[in-house]
N, C-alpha and C. Protein backbone atom coordinates (compact mmCIF):
# COMPACT_ATOMS: atom_id res chain seq x y z
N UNK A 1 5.35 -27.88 3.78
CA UNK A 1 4.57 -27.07 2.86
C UNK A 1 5.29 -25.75 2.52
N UNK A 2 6.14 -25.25 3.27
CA UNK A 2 6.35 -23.83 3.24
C UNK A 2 8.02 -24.01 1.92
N UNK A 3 8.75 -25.09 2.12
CA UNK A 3 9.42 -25.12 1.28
C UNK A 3 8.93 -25.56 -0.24
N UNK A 4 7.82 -25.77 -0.47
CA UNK A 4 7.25 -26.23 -1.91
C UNK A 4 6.58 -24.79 -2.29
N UNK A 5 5.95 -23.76 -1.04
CA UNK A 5 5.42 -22.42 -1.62
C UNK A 5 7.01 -21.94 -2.29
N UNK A 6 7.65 -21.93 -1.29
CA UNK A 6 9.07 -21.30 -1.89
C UNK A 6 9.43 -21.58 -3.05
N UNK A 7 9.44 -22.96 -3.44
CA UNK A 7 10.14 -23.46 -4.51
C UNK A 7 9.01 -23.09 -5.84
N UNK A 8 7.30 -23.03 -5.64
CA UNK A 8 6.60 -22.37 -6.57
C UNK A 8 6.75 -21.27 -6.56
N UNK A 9 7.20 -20.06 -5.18
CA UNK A 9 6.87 -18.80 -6.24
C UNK A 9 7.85 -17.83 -6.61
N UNK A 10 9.40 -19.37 -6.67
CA UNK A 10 10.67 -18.38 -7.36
C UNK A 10 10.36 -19.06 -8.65
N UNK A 11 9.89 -20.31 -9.05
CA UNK A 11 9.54 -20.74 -10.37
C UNK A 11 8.93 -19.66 -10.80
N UNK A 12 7.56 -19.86 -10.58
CA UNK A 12 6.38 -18.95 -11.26
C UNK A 12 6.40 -17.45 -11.09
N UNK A 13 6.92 -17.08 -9.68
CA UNK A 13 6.39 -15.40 -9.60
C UNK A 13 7.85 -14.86 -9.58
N UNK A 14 9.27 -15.62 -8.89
CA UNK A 14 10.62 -15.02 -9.38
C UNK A 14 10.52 -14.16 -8.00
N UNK A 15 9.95 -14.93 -6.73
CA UNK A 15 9.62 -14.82 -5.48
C UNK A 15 10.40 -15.20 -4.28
N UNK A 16 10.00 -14.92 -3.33
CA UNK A 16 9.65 -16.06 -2.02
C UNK A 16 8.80 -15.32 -0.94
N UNK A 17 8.46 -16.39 -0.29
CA UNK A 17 7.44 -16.13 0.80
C UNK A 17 7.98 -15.22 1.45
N UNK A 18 8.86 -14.52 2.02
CA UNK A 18 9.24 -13.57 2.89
C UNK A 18 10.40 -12.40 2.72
N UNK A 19 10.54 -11.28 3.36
CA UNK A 19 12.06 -10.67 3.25
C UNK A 19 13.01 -11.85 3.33
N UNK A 20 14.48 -10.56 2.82
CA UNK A 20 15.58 -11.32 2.96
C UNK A 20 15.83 -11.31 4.42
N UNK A 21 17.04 -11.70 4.83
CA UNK A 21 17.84 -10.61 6.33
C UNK A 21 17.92 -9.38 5.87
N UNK A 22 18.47 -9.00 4.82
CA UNK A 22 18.92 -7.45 4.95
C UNK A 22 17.83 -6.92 4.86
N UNK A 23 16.96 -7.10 3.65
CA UNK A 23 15.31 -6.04 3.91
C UNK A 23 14.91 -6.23 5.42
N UNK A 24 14.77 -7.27 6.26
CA UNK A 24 14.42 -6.81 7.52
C UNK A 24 14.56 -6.53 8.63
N UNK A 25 16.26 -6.17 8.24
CA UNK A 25 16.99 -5.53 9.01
C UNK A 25 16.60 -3.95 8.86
N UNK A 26 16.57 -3.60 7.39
CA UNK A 26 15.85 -2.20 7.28
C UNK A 26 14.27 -1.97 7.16
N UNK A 27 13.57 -3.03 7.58
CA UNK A 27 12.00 -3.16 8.30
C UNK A 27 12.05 -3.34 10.02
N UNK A 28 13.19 -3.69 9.80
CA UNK A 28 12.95 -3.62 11.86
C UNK A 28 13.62 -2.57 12.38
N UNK A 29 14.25 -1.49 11.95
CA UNK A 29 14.52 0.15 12.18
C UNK A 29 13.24 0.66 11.64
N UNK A 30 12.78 0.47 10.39
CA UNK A 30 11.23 1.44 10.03
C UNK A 30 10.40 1.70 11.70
N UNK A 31 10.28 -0.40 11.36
CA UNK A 31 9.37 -0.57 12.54
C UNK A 31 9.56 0.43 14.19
N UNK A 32 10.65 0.08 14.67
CA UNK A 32 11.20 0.61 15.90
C UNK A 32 10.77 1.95 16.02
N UNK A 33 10.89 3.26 14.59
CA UNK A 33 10.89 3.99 15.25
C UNK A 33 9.55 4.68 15.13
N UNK A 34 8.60 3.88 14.73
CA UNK A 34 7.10 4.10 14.03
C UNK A 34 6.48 5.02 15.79
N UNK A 35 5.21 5.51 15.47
CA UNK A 35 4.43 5.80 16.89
C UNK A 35 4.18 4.21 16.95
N UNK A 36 3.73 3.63 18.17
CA UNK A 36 2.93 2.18 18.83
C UNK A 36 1.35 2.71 17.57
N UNK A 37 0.76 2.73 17.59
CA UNK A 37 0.02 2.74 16.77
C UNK A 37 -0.50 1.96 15.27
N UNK A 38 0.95 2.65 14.49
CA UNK A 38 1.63 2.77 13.50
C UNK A 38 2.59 1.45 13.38
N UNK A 39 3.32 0.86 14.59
CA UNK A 39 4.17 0.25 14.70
C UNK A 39 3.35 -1.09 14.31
N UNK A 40 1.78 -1.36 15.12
CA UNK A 40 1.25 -2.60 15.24
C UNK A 40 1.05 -2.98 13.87
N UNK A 41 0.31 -1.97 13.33
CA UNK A 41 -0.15 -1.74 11.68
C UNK A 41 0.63 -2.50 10.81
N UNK A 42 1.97 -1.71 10.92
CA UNK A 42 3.02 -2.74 10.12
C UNK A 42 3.42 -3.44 10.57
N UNK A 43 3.42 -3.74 11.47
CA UNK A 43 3.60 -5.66 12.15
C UNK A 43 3.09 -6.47 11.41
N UNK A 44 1.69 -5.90 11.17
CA UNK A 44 0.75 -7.12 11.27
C UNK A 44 1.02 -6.91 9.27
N UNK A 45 1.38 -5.79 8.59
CA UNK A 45 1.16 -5.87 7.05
C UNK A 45 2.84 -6.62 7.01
N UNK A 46 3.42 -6.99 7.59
CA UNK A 46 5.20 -7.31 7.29
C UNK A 46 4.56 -8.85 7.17
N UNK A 47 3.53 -9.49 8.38
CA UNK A 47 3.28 -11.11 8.87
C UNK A 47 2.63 -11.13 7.28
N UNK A 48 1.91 -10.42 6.96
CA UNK A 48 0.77 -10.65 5.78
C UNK A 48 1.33 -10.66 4.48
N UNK A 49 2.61 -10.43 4.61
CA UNK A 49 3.29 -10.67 2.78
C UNK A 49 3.29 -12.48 2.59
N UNK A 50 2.70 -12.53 1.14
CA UNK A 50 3.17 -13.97 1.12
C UNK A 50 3.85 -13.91 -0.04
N UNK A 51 4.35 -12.90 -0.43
CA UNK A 51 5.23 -13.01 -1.71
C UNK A 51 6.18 -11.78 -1.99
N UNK A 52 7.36 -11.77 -1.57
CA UNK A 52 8.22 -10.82 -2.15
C UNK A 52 9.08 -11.06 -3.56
N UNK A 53 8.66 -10.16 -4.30
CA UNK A 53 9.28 -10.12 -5.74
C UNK A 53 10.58 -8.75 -5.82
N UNK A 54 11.65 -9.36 -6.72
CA UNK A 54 12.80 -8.61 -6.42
C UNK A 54 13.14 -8.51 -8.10
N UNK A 55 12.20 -7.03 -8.50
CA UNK A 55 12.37 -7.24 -10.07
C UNK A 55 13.64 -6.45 -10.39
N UNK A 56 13.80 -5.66 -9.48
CA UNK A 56 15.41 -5.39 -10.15
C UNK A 56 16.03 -5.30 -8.29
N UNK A 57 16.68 -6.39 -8.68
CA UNK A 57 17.52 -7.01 -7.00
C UNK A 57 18.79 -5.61 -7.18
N UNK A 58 18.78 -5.47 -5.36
CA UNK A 58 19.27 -4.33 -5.24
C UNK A 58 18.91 -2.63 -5.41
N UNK A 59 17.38 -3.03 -6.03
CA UNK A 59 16.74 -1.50 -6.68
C UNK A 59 15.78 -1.45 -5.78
N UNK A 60 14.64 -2.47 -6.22
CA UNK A 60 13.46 -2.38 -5.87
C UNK A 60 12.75 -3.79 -5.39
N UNK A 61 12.53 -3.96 -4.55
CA UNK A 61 11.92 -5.31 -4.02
C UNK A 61 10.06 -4.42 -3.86
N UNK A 62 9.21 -5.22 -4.16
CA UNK A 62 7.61 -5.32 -3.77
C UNK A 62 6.97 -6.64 -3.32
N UNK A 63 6.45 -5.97 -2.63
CA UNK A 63 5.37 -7.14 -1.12
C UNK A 63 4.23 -7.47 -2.11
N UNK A 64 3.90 -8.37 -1.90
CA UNK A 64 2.20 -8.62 -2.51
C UNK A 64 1.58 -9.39 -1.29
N UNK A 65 0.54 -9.56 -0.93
CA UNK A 65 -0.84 -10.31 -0.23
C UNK A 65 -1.26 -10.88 -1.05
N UNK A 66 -2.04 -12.17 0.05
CA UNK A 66 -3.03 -12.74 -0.95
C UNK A 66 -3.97 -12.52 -1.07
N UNK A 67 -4.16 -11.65 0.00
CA UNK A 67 -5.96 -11.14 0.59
C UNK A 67 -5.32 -9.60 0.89
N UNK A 68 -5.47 -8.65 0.10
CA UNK A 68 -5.12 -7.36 0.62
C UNK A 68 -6.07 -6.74 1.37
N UNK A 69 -7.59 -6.98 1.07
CA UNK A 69 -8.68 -6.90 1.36
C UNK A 69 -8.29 -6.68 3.36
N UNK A 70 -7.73 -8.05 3.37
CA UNK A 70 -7.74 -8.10 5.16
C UNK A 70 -6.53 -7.43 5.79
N UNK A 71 -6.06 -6.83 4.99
CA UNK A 71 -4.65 -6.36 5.57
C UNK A 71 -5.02 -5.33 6.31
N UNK A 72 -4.60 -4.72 7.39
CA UNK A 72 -5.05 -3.53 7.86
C UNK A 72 -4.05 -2.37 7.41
N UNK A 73 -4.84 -1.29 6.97
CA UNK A 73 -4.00 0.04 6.31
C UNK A 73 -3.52 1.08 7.37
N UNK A 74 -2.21 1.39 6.95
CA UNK A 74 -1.96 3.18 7.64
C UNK A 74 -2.53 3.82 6.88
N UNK A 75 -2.60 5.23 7.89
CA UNK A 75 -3.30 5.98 7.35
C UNK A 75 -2.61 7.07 6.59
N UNK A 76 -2.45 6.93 5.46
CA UNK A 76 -1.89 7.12 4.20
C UNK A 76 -2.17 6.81 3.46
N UNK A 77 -3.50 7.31 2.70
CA UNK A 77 -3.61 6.80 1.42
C UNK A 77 -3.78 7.90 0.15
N UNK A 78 -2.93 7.31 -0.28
CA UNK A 78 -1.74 7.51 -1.78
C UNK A 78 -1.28 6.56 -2.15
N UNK A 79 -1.28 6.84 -3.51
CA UNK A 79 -0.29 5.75 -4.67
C UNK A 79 1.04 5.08 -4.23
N UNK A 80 1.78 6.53 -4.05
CA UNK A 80 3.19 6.05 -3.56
C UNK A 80 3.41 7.73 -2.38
N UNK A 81 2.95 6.46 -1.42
CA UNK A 81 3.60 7.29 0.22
C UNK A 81 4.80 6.71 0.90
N UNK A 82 6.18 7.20 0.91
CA UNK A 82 7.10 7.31 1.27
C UNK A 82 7.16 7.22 2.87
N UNK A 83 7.02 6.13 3.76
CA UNK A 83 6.71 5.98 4.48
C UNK A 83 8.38 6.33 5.70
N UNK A 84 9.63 5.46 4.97
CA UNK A 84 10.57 6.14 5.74
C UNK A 84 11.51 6.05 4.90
N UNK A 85 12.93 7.04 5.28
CA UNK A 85 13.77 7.01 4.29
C UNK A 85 15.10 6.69 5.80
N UNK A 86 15.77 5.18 4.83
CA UNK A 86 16.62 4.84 6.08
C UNK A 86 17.95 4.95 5.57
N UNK A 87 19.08 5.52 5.97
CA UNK A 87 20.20 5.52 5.91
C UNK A 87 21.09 4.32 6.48
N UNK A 88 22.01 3.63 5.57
CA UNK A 88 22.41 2.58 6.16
C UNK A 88 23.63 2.56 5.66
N UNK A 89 25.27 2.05 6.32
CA UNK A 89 26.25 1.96 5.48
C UNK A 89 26.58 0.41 5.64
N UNK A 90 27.59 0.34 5.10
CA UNK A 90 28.06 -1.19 4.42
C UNK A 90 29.44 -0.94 4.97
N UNK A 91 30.27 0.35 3.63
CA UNK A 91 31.59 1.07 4.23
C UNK A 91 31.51 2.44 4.40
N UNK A 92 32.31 3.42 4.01
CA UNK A 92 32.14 4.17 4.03
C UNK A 92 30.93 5.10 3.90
N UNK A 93 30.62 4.78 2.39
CA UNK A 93 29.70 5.49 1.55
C UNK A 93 28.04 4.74 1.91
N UNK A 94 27.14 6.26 2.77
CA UNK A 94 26.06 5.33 3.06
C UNK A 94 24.75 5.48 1.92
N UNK A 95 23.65 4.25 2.36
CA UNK A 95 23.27 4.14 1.25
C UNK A 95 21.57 4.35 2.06
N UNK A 96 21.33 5.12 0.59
CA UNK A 96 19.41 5.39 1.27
C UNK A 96 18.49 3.94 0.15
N UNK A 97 17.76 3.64 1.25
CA UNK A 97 16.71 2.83 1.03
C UNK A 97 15.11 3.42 1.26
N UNK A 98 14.45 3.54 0.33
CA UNK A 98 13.08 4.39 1.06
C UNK A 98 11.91 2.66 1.18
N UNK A 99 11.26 2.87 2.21
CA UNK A 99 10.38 2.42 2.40
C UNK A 99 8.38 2.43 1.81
N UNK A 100 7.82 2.11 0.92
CA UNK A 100 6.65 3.02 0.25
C UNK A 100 5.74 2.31 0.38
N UNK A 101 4.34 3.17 0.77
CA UNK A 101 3.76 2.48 1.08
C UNK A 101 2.89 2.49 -0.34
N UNK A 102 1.20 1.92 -0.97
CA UNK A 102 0.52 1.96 -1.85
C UNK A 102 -0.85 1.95 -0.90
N UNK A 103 -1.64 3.10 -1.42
CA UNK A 103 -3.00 3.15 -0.15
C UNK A 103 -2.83 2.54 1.05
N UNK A 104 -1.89 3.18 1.70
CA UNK A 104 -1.53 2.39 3.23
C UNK A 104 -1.00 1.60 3.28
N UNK A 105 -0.55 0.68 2.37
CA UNK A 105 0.08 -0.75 2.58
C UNK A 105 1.25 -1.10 2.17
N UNK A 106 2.54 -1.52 2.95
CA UNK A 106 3.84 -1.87 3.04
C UNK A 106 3.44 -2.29 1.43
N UNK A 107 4.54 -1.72 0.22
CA UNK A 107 4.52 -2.28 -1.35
C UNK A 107 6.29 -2.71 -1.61
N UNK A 108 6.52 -1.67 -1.17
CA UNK A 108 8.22 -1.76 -1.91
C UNK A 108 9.29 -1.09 -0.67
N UNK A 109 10.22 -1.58 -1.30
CA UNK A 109 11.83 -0.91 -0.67
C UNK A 109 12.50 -0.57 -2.49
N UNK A 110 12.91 0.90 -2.21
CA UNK A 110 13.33 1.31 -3.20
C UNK A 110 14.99 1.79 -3.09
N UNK A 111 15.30 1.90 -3.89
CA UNK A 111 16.71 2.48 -4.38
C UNK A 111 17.91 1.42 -4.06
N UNK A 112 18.70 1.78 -2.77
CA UNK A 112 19.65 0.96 -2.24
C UNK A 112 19.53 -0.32 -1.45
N UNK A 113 18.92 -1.38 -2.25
CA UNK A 113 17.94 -2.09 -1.19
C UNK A 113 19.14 -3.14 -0.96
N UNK A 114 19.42 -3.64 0.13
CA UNK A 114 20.34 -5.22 0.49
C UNK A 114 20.11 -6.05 -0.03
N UNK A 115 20.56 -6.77 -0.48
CA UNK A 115 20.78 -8.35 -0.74
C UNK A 115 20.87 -9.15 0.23
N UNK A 116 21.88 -8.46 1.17
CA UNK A 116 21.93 -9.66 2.28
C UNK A 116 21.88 -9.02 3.51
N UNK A 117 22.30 -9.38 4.24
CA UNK A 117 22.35 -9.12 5.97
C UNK A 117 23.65 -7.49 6.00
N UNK A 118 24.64 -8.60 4.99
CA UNK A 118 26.00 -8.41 5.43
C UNK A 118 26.56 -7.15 5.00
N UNK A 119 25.51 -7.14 3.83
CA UNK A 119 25.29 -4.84 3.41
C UNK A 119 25.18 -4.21 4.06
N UNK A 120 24.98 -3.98 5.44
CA UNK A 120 25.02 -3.23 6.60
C UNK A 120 24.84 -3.37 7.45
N UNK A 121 26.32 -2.15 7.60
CA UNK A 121 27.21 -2.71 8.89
C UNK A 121 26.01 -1.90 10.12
N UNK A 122 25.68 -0.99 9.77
CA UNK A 122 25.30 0.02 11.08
C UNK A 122 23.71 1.00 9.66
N UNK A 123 22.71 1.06 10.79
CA UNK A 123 21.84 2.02 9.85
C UNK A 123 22.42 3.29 10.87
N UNK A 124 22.34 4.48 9.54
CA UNK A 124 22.81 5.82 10.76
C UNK A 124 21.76 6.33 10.42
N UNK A 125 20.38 6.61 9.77
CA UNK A 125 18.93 7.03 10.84
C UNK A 125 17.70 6.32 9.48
N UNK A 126 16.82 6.44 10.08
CA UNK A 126 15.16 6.52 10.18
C UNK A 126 14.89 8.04 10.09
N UNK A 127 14.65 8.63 8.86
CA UNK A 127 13.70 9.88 8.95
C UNK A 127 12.21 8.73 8.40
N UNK A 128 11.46 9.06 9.32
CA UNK A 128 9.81 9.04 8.79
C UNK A 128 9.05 9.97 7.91
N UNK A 129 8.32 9.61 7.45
CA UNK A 129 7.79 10.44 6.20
C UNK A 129 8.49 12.23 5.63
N UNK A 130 9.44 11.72 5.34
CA UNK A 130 10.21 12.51 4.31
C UNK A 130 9.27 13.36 3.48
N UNK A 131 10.25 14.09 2.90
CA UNK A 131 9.42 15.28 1.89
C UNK A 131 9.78 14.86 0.47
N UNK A 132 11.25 14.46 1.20
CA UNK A 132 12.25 14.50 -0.77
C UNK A 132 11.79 13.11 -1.26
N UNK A 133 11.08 12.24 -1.16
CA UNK A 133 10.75 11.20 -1.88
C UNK A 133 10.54 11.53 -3.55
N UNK A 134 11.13 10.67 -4.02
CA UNK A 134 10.68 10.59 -5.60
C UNK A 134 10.46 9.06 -6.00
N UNK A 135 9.73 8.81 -6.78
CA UNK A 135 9.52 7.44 -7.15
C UNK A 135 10.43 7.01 -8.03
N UNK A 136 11.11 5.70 -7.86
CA UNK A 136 11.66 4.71 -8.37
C UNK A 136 11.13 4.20 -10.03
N UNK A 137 10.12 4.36 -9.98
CA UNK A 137 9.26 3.54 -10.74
C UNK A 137 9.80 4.67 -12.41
N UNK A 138 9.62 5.78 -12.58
CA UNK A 138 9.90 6.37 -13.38
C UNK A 138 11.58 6.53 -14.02
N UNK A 139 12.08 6.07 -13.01
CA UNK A 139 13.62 6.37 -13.87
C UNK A 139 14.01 4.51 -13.96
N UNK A 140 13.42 3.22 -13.78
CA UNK A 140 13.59 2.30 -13.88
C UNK A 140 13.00 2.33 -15.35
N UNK A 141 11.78 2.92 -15.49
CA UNK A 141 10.96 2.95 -17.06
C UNK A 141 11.86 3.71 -17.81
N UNK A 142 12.08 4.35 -17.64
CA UNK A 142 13.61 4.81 -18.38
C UNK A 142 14.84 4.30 -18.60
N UNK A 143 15.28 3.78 -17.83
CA UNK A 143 17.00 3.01 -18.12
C UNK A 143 16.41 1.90 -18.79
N UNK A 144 14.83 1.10 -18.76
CA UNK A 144 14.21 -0.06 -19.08
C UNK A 144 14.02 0.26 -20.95
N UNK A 145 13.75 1.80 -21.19
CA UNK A 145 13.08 2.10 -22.85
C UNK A 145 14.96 2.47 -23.28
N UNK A 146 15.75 2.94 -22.54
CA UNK A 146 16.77 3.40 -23.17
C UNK A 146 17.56 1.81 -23.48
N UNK A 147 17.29 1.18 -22.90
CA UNK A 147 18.54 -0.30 -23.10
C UNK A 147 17.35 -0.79 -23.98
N UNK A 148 16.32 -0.91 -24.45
CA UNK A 148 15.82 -1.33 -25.38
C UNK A 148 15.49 -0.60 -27.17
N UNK A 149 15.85 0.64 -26.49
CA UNK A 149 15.79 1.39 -28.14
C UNK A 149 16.70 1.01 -29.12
């Protein structure tokens, strides 16, 4: 069964049921350095994705539920709460990935997101809720109206 969800929701939704390796390589540093609290929370919202969509691969990946209803929330609720900002290199030059949440709930990995495993070599930190967050979402709507004007 689980290979026919797969195979419907890269047809239909341009999906699959779960992270890659590399997103949860930079979900299992979020996780690690969460309080126990905090940590269980997103355990249990990482088990509850049944659909990751990767609308611009390498930018921005978002989680969806099928039942958000049952998901259990951090306590963070905001639109877009910046839950951690992880530093990770490949080579030299390292690359930030932010973690965001939507009213408490694991939504997206933004900016420098992996493709694969093999994008990084070493994460060099986990800051948790950051200050400098800015959303993704506004300069994608932009490079999106400028390549179409």
């Amino acid at each position: 069964m689980g290979k026919i969800a797969d195979l419907f929701n890269a047809v239909f939704y341009g999906g699959s049921r779960s992270f890659n390796a590399g997103e949860n390589t930079i979900l299992d540093a979020v996780e690690a350095k969460l309080p126990e609290s905090e940590r269980e929370i997103f355990s249990k919202q990482r088990g509850a994705v049944n659909l990751v969509q990767r609308q611009h691969p390498g930018k921005l990946v978002m989680a969806y539920y099928s039942k958000a209803s049952s998901v259990p929330e951090m306590p963070y609720m905001s639109d877009d709460f910046c839950l951690a900002e992880v530093w990770h290199k490949r080579d030299k030059q390292p690359r930030k990935t932010n973690v965001v949440l939507h009213n408490g709930i694991l939504q997206s990995l933004e900016r420098s997101v992996p493709e694969d495993e093999s994008e990084i070599r070493e994460i060099v930190s986990v800051c948790l809720y950051p200050n400098s967050y800015q959303s993704l979402a506004e300069e994608l709507d932009a490079e999106e109206h400028d390549e179409n004007a």
